[in-house]
N, C-alpha and C. Protein backbone atom coordinates (compact mmCIF):
# COMPACT_ATOMS: atom_id res chain seq x y z
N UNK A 1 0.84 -1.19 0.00
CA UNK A 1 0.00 0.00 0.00
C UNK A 1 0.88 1.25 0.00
N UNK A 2 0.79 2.42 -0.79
CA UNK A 2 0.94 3.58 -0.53
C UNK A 2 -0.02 4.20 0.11
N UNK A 3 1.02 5.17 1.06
CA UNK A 3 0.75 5.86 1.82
C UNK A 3 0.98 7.80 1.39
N UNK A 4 0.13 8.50 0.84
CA UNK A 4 0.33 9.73 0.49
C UNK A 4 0.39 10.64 1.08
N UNK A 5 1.51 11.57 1.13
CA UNK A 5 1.63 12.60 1.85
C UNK A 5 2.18 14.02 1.92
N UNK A 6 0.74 14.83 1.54
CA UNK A 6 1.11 16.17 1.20
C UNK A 6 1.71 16.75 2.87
N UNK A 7 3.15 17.55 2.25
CA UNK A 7 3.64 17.96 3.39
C UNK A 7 4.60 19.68 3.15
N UNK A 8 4.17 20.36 4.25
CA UNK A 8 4.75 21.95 3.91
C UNK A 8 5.00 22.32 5.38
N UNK A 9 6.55 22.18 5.36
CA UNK A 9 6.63 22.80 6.71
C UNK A 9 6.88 24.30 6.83
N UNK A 10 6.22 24.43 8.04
CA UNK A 10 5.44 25.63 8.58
C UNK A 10 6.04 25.78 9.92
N UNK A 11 5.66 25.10 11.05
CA UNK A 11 5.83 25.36 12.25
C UNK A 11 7.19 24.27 12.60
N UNK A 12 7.78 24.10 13.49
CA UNK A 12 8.59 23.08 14.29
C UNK A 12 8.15 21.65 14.40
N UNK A 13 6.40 21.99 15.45
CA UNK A 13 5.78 20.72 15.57
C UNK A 13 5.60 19.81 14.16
N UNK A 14 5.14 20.68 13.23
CA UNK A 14 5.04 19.80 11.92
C UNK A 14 6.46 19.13 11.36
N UNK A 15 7.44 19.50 11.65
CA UNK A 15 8.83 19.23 11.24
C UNK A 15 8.56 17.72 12.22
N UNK A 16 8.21 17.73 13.38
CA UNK A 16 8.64 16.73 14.23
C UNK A 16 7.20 15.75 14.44
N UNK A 17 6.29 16.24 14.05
CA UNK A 17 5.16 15.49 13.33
C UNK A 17 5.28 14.42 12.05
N UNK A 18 6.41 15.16 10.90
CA UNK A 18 6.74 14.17 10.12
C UNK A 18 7.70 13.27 10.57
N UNK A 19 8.54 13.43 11.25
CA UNK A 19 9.60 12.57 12.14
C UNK A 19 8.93 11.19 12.32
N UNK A 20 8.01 11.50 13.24
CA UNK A 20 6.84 10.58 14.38
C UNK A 20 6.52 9.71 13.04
N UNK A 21 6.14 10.66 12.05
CA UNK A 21 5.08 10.18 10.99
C UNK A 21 5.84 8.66 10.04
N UNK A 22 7.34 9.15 9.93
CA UNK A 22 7.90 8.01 9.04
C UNK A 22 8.67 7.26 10.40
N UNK A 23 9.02 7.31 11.24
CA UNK A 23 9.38 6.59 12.48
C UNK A 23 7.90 5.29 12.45
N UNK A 24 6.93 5.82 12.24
CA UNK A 24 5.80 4.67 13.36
C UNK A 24 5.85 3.97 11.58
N UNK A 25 5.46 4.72 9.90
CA UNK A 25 4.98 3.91 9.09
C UNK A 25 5.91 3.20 8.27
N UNK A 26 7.46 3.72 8.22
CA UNK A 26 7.90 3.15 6.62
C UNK A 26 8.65 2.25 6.85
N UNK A 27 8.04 1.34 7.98
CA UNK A 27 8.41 0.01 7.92
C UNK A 27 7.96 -0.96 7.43
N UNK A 28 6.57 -0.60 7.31
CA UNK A 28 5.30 -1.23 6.79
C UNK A 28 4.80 -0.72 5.53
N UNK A 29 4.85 0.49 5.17
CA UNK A 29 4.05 1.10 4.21
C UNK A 29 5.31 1.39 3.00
N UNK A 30 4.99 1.90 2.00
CA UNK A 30 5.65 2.90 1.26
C UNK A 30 4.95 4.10 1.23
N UNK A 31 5.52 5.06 2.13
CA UNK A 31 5.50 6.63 1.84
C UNK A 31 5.65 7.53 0.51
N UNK A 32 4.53 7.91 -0.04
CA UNK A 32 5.11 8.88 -0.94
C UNK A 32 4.76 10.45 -0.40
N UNK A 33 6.03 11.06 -0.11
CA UNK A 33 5.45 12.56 0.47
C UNK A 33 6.07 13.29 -0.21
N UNK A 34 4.90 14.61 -0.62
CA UNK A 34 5.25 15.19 -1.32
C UNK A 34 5.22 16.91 -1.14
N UNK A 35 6.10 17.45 -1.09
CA UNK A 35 6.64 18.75 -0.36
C UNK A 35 6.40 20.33 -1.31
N UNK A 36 6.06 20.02 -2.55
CA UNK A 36 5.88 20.98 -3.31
C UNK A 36 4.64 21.07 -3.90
N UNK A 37 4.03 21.35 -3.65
CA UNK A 37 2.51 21.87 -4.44
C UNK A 37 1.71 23.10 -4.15
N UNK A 38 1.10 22.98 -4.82
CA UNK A 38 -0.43 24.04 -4.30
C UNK A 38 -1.50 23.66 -3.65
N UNK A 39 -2.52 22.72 -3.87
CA UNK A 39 -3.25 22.54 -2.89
C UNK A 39 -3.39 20.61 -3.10
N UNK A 40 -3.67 20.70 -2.12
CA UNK A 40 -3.60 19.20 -1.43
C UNK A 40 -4.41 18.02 -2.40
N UNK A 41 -5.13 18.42 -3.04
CA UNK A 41 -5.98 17.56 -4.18
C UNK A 41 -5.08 17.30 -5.39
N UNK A 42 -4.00 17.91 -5.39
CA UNK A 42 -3.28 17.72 -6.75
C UNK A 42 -2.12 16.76 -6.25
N UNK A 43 -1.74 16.72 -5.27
CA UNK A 43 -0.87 15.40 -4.74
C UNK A 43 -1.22 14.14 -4.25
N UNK A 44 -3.19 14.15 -3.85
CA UNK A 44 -3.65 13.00 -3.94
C UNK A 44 -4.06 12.46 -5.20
N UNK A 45 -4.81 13.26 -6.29
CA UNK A 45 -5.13 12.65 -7.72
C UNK A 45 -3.50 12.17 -8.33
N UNK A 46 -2.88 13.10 -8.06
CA UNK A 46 -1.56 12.95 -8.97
C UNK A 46 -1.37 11.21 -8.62
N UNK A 47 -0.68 11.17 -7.10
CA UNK A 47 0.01 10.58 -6.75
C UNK A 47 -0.87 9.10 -7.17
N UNK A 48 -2.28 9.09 -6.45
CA UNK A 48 -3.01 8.04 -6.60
C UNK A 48 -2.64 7.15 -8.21
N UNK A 49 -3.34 8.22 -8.96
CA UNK A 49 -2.85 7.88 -10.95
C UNK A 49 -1.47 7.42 -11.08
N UNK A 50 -0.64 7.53 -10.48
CA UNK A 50 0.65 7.16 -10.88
C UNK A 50 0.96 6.00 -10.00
N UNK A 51 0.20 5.69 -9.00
CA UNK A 51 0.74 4.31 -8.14
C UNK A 51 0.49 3.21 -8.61
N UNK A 52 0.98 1.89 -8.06
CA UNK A 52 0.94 0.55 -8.82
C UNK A 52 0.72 -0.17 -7.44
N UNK A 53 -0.21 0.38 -6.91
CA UNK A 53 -0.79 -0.30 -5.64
C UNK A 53 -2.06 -0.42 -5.79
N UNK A 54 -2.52 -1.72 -5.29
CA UNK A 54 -4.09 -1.91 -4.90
C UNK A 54 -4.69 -0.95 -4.93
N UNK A 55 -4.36 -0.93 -3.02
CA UNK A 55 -4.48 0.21 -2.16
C UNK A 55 -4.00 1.25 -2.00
N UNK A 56 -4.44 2.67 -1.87
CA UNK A 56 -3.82 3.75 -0.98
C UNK A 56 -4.22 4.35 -0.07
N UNK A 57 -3.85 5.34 0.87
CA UNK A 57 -3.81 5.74 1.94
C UNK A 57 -3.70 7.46 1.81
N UNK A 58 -4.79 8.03 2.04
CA UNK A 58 -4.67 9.54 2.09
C UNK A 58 -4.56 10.21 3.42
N UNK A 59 -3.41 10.66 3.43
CA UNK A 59 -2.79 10.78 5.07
C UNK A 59 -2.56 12.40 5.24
N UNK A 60 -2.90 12.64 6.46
CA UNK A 60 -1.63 14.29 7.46
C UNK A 60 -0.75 13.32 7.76
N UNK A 61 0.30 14.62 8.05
CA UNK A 61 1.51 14.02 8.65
C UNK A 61 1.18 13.86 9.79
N UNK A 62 0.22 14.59 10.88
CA UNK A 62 0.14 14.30 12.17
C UNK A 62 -1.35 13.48 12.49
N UNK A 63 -1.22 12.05 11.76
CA UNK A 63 -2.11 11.02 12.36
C UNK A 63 -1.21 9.88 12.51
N UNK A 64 -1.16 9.50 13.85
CA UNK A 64 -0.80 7.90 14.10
C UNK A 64 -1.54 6.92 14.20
N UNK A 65 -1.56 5.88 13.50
CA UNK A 65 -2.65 4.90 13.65
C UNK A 65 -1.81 3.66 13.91
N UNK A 66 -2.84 2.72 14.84
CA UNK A 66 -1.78 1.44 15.51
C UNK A 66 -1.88 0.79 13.34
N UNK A 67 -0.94 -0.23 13.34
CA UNK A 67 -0.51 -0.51 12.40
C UNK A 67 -1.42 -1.56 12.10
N UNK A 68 -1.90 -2.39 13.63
CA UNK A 68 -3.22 -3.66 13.39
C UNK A 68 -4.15 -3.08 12.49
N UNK A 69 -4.29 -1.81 13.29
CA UNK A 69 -5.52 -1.13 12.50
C UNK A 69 -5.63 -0.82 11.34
N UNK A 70 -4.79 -0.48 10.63
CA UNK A 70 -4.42 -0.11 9.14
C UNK A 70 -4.65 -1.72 8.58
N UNK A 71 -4.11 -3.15 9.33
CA UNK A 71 -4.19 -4.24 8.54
C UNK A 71 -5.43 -4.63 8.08
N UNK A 72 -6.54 -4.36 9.55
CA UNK A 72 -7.35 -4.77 9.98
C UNK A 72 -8.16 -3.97 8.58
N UNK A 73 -8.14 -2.62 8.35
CA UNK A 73 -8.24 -1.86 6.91
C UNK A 73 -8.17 -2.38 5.93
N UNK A 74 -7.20 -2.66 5.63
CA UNK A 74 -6.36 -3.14 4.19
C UNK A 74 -7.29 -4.64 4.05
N UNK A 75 -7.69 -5.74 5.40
CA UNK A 75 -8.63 -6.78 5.32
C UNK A 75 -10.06 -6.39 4.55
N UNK A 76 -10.47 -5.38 5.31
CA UNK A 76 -11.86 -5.08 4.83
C UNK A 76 -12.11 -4.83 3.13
N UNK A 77 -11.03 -3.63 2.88
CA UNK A 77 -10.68 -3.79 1.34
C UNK A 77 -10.24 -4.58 0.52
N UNK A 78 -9.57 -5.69 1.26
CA UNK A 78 -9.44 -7.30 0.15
C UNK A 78 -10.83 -7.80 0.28
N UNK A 79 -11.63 -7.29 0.74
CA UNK A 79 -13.37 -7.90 1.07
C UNK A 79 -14.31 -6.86 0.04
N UNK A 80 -13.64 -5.82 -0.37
CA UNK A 80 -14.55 -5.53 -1.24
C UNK A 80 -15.17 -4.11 -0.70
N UNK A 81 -14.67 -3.32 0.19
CA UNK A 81 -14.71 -2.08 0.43
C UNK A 81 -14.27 -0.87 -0.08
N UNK A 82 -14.61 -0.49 -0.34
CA UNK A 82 -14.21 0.88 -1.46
C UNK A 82 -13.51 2.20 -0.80
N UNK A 83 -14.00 2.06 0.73
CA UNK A 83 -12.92 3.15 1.60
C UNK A 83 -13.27 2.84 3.03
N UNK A 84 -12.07 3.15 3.48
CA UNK A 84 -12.10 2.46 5.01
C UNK A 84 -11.46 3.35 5.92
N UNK A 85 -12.02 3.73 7.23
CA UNK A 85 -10.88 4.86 8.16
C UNK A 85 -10.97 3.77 8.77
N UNK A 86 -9.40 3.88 9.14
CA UNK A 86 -8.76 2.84 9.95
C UNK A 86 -8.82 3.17 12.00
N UNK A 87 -9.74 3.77 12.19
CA UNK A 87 -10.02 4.52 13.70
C UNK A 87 -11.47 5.04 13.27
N UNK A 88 -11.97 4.90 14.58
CA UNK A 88 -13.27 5.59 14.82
C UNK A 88 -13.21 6.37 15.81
N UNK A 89 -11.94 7.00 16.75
CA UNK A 89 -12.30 7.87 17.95
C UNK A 89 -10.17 8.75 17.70
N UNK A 90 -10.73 9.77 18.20
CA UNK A 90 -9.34 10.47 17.68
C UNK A 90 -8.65 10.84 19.17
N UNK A 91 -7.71 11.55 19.33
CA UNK A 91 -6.95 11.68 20.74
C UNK A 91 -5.91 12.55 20.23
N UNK A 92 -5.96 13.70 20.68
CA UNK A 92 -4.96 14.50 20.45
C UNK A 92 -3.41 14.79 21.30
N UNK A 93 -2.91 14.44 20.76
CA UNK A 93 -1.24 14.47 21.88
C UNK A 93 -0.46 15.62 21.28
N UNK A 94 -0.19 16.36 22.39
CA UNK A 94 0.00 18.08 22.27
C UNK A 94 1.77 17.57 22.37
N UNK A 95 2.26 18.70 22.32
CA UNK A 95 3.77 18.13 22.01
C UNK A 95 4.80 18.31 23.26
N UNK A 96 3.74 18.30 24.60
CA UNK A 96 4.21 18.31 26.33
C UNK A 96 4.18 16.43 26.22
N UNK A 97 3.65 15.54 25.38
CA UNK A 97 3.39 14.70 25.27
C UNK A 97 1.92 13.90 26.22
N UNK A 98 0.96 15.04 27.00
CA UNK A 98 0.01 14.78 27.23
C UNK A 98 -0.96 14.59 26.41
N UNK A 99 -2.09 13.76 26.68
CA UNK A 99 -3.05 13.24 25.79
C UNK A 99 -4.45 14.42 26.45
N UNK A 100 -5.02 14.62 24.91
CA UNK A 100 -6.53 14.64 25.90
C UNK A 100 -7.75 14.20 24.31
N UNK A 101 -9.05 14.56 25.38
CA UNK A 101 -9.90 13.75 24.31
C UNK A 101 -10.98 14.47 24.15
N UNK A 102 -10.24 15.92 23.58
CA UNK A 102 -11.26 16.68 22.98
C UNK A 102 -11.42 17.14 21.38
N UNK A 103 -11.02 15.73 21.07
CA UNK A 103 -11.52 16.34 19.27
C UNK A 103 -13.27 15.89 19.16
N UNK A 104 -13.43 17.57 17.95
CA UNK A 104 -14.67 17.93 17.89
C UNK A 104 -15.31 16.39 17.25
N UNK A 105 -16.42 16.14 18.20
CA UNK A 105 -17.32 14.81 17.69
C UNK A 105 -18.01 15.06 16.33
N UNK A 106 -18.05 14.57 15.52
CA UNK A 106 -18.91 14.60 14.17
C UNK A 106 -17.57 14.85 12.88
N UNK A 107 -16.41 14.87 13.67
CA UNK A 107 -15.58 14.93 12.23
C UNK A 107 -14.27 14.00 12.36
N UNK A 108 -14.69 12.91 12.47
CA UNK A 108 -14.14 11.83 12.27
C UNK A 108 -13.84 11.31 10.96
N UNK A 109 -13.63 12.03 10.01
CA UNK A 109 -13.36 11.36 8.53
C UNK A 109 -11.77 12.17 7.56
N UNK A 110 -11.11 12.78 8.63
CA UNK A 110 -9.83 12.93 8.06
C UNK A 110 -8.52 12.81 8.18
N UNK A 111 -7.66 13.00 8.65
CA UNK A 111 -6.52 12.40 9.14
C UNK A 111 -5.96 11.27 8.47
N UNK A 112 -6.85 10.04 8.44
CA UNK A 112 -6.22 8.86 7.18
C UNK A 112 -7.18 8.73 6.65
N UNK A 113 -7.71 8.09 5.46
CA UNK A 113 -8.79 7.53 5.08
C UNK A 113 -7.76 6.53 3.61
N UNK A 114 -8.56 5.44 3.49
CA UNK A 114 -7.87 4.38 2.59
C UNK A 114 -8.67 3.67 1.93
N UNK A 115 -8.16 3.76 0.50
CA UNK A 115 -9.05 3.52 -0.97
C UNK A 115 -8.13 1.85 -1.44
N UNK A 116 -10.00 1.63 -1.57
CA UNK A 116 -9.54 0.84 -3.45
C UNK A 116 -8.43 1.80 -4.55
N UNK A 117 -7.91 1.62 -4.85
CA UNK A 117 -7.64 2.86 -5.92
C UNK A 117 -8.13 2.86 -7.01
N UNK A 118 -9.06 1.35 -7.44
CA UNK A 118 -9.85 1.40 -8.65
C UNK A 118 -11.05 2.31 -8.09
N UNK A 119 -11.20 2.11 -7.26
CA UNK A 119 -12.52 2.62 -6.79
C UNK A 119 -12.06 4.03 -6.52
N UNK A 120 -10.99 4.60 -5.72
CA UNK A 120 -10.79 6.01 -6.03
C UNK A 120 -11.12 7.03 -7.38
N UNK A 121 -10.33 6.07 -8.51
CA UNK A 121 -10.19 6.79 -9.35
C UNK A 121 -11.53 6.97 -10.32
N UNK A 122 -12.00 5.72 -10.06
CA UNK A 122 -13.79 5.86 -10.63
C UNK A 122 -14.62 6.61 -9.89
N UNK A 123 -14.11 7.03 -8.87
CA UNK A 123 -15.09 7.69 -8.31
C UNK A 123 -14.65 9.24 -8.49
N UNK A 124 -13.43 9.46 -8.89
CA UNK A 124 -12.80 11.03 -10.10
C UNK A 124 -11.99 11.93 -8.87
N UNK A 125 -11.76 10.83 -7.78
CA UNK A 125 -10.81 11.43 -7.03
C UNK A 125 -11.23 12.60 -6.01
N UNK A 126 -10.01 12.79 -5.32
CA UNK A 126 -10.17 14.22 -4.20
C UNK A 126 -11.35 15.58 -5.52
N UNK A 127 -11.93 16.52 -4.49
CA UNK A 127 -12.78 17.28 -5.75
C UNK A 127 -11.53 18.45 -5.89
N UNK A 128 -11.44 18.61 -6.97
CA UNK A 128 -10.40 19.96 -7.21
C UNK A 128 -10.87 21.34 -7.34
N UNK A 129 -12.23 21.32 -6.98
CA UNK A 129 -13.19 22.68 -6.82
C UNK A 129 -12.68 23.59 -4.82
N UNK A 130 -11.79 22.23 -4.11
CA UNK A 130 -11.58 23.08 -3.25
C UNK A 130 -10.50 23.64 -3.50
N UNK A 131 -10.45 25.09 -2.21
CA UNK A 131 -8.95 25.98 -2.14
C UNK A 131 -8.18 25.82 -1.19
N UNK A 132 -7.35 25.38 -0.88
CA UNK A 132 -6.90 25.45 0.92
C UNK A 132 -7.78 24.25 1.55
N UNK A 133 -7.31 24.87 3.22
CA UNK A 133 -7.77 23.71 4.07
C UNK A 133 -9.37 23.92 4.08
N UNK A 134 -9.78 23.13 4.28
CA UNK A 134 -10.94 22.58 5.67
C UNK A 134 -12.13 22.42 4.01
N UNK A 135 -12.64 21.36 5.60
CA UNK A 135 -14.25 20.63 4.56
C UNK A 135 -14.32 19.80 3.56
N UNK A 136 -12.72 19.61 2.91
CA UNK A 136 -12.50 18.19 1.82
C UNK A 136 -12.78 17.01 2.54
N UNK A 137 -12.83 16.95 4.41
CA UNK A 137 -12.64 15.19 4.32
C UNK A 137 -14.39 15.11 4.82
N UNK A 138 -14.79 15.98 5.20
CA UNK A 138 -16.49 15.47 4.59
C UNK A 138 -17.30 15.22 3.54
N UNK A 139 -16.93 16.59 2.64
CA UNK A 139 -17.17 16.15 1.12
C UNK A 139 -16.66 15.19 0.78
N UNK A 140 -15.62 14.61 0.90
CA UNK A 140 -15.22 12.91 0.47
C UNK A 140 -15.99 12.16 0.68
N UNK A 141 -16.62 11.95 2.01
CA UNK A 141 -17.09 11.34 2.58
C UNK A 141 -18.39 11.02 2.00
N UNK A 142 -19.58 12.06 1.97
CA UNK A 142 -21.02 12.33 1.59
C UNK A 142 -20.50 12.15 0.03
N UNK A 143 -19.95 12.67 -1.01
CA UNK A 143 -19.72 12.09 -2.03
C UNK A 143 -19.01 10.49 -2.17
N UNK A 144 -18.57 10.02 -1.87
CA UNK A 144 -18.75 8.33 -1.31
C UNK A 144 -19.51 7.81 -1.67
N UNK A 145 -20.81 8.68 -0.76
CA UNK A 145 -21.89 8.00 -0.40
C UNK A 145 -22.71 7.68 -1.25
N UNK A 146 -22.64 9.02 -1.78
CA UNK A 146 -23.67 9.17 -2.99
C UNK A 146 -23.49 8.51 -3.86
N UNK A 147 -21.51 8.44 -4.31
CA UNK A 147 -21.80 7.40 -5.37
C UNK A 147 -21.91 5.79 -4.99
N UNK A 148 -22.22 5.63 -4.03
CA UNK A 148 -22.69 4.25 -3.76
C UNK A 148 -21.69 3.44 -3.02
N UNK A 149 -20.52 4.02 -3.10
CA UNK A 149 -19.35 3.19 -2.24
C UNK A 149 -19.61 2.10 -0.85
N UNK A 150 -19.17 1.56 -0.57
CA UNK A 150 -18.98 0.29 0.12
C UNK A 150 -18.27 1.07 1.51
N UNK A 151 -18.32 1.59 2.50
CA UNK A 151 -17.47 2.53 3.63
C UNK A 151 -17.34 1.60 4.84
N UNK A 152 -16.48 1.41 5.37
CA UNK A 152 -16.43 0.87 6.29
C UNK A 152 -15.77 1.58 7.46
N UNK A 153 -15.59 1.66 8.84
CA UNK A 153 -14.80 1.69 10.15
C UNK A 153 -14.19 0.84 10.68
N UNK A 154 -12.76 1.06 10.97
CA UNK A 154 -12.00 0.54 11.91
C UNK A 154 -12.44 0.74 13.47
N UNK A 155 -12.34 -0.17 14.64
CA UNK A 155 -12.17 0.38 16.34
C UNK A 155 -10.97 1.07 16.37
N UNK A 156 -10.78 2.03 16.99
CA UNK A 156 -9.63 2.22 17.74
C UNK A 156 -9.09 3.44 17.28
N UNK A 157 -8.23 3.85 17.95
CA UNK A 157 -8.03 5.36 18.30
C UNK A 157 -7.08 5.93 16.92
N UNK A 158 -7.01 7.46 16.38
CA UNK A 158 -6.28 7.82 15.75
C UNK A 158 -5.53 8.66 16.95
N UNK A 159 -3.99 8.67 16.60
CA UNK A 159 -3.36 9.40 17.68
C UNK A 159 -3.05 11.17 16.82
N UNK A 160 -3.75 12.13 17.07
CA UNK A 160 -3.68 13.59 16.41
C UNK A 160 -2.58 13.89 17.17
N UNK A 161 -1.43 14.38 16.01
CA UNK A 161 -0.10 14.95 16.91
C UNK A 161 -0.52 16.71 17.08
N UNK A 162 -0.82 16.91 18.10
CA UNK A 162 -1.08 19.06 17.75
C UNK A 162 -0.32 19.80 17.11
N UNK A 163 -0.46 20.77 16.71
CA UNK A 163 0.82 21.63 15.79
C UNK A 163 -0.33 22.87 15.95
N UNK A 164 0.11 24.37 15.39
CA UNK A 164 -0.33 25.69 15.26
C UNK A 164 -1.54 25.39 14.21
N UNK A 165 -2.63 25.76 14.27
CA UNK A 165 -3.87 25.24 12.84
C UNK A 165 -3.84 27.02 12.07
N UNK A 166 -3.87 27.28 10.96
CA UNK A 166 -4.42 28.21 9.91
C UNK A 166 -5.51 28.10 9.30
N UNK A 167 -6.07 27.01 9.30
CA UNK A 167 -7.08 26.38 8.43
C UNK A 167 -8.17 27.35 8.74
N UNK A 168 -8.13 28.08 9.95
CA UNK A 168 -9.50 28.96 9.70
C UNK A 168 -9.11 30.12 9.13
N UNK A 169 -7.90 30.78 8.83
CA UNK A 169 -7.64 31.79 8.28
C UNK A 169 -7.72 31.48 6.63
N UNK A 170 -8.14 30.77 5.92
CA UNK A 170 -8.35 30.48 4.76
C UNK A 170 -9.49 30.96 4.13
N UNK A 171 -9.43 32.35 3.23
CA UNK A 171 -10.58 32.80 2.55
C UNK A 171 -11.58 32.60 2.26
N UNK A 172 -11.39 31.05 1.27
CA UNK A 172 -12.01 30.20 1.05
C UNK A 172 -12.41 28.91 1.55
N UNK A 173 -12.52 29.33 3.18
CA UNK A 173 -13.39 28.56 3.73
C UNK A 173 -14.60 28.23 3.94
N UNK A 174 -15.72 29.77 3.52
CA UNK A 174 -17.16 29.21 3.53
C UNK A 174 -16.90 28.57 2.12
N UNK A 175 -16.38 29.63 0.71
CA UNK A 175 -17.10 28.41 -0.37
C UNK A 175 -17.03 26.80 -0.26
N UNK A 176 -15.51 26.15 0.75
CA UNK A 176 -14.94 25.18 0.83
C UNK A 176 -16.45 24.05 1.61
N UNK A 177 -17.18 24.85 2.35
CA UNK A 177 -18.01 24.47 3.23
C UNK A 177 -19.67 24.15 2.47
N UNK A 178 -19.52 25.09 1.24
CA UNK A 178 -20.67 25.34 0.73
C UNK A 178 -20.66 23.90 -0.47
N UNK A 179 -18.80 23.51 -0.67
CA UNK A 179 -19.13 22.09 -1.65
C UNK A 179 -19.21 20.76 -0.94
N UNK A 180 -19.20 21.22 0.28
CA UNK A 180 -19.40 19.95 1.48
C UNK A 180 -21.07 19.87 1.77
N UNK A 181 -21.49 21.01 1.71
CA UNK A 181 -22.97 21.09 2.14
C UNK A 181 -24.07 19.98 1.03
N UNK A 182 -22.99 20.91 -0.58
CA UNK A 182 -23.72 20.39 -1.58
C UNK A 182 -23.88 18.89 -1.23
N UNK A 183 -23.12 18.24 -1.32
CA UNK A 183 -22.42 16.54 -1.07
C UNK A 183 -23.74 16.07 -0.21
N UNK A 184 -23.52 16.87 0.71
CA UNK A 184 -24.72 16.49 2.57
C UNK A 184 -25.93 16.50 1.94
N UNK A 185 -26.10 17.58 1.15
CA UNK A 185 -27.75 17.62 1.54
C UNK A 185 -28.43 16.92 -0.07
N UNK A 186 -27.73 16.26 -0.63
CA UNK A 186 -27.67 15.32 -1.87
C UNK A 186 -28.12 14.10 -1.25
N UNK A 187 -27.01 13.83 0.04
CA UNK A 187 -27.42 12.43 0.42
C UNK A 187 -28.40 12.48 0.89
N UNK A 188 -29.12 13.12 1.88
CA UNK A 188 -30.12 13.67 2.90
C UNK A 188 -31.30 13.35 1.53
N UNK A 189 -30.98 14.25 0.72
CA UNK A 189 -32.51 14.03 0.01
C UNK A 189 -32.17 12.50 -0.40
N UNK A 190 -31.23 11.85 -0.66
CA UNK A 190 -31.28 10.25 -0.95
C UNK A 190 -31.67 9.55 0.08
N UNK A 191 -31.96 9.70 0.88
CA UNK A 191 -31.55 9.39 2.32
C UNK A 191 -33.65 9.50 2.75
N UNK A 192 -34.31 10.63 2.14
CA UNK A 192 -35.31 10.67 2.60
C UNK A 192 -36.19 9.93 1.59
N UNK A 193 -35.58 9.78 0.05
CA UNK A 193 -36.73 9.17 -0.70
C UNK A 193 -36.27 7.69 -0.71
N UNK A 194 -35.57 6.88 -0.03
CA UNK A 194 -35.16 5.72 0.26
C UNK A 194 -36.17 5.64 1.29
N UNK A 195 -36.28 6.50 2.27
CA UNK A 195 -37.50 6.15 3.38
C UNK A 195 -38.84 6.03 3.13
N UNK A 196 -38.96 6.96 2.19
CA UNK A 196 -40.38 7.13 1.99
C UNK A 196 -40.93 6.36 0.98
N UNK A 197 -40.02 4.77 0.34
CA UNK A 197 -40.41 4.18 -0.66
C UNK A 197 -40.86 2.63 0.08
């Protein structure tokens, strides 16, 4: 499996976030990280199209996941799953090396997430309508859905390394929010005439 990884250092912690990051995976994985771009959708389509793996892995540098869990992943997708997060509960470890367990509930779908890559690429990849950070790993998600994908969950914890966030200083964060909404309220109406049939 490849493992993809858009990476721009910024702060210290992120310098030592990627450390952590190829320390816990590239014993197991092949890392492809990639340090020069513009926005983060052009190093997952890129990279995905050019791999000769099954599987891939759309990663931050600051998610640790136990490695069972990623197998336990990679199982579900030899079964015929089309995308799989390898954790269902997140834990943030600040860089005093204390833990705590306040990531926001309801956004559990970014940090890793891991494709078929046939199924990635039929499904036309990360959307390149976003700018910057925030709201791609829900729109992934609700577009998934819609197109019918197979989703599955892993148990078990993602370890969030902390670092400085910008992501709200990004301009284009409501439009970013407004192609996540589209995605949501697509399924929602799928979601209500499935009930009402």
């Amino acid at each position: 499996m490849d493992i993809i990884l858009p990476y721009k250092k910024d702060y210290i912690e992120r310098e030592n976030n990627k450390k952590s990051f190829f320390d816990h995976y590239s014993d197991y994985f092949n890392i492809v990280c990639v340090e020069e771009y513009n926005e983060r959708y052009e190093v997952f389509n890129n990279a995905v199209a050019e791999s000769k793996e099954e599987f891939v892995a759309l990663a931050d540098v600051d998610a640790i996941i136990d490695i069972e869990q990623i197998n336990c992943a990679l199982f579900e997708l030899e079964c015929g799953a089309d995308l799989v997060y390898p954790y269902d509960h997140v834990i943030n470890v600040h860089p005093d090396g204390t833990h705590t367990d306040d990531w926001p509930k309801g956004f559990e779908y970014g940090l890793m997430v891991m494709f078929n890559r046939k199924s990635f690429l039929k499904f036309g990849g990360e959307n390149t309508n976003f700018k910057g950070y925030g709201w791609e790993d829900i729109e992934r998600y609700y577009r998934a859905l819609n197109a019918g994908f197979k989703i599955q969950r892993i148990k078990g914890n993602c370890y969030h390394l902390m670092h400085p966030r910008d992501g709200f200083k990004n301009p284009y964060f409501s439009h970013n929010m407004q192609l996540m909404k589209k995605e949501k309220i697509k399924w929602q109406k799928k979601t209500i005439t499935l009930d009402t049939k």
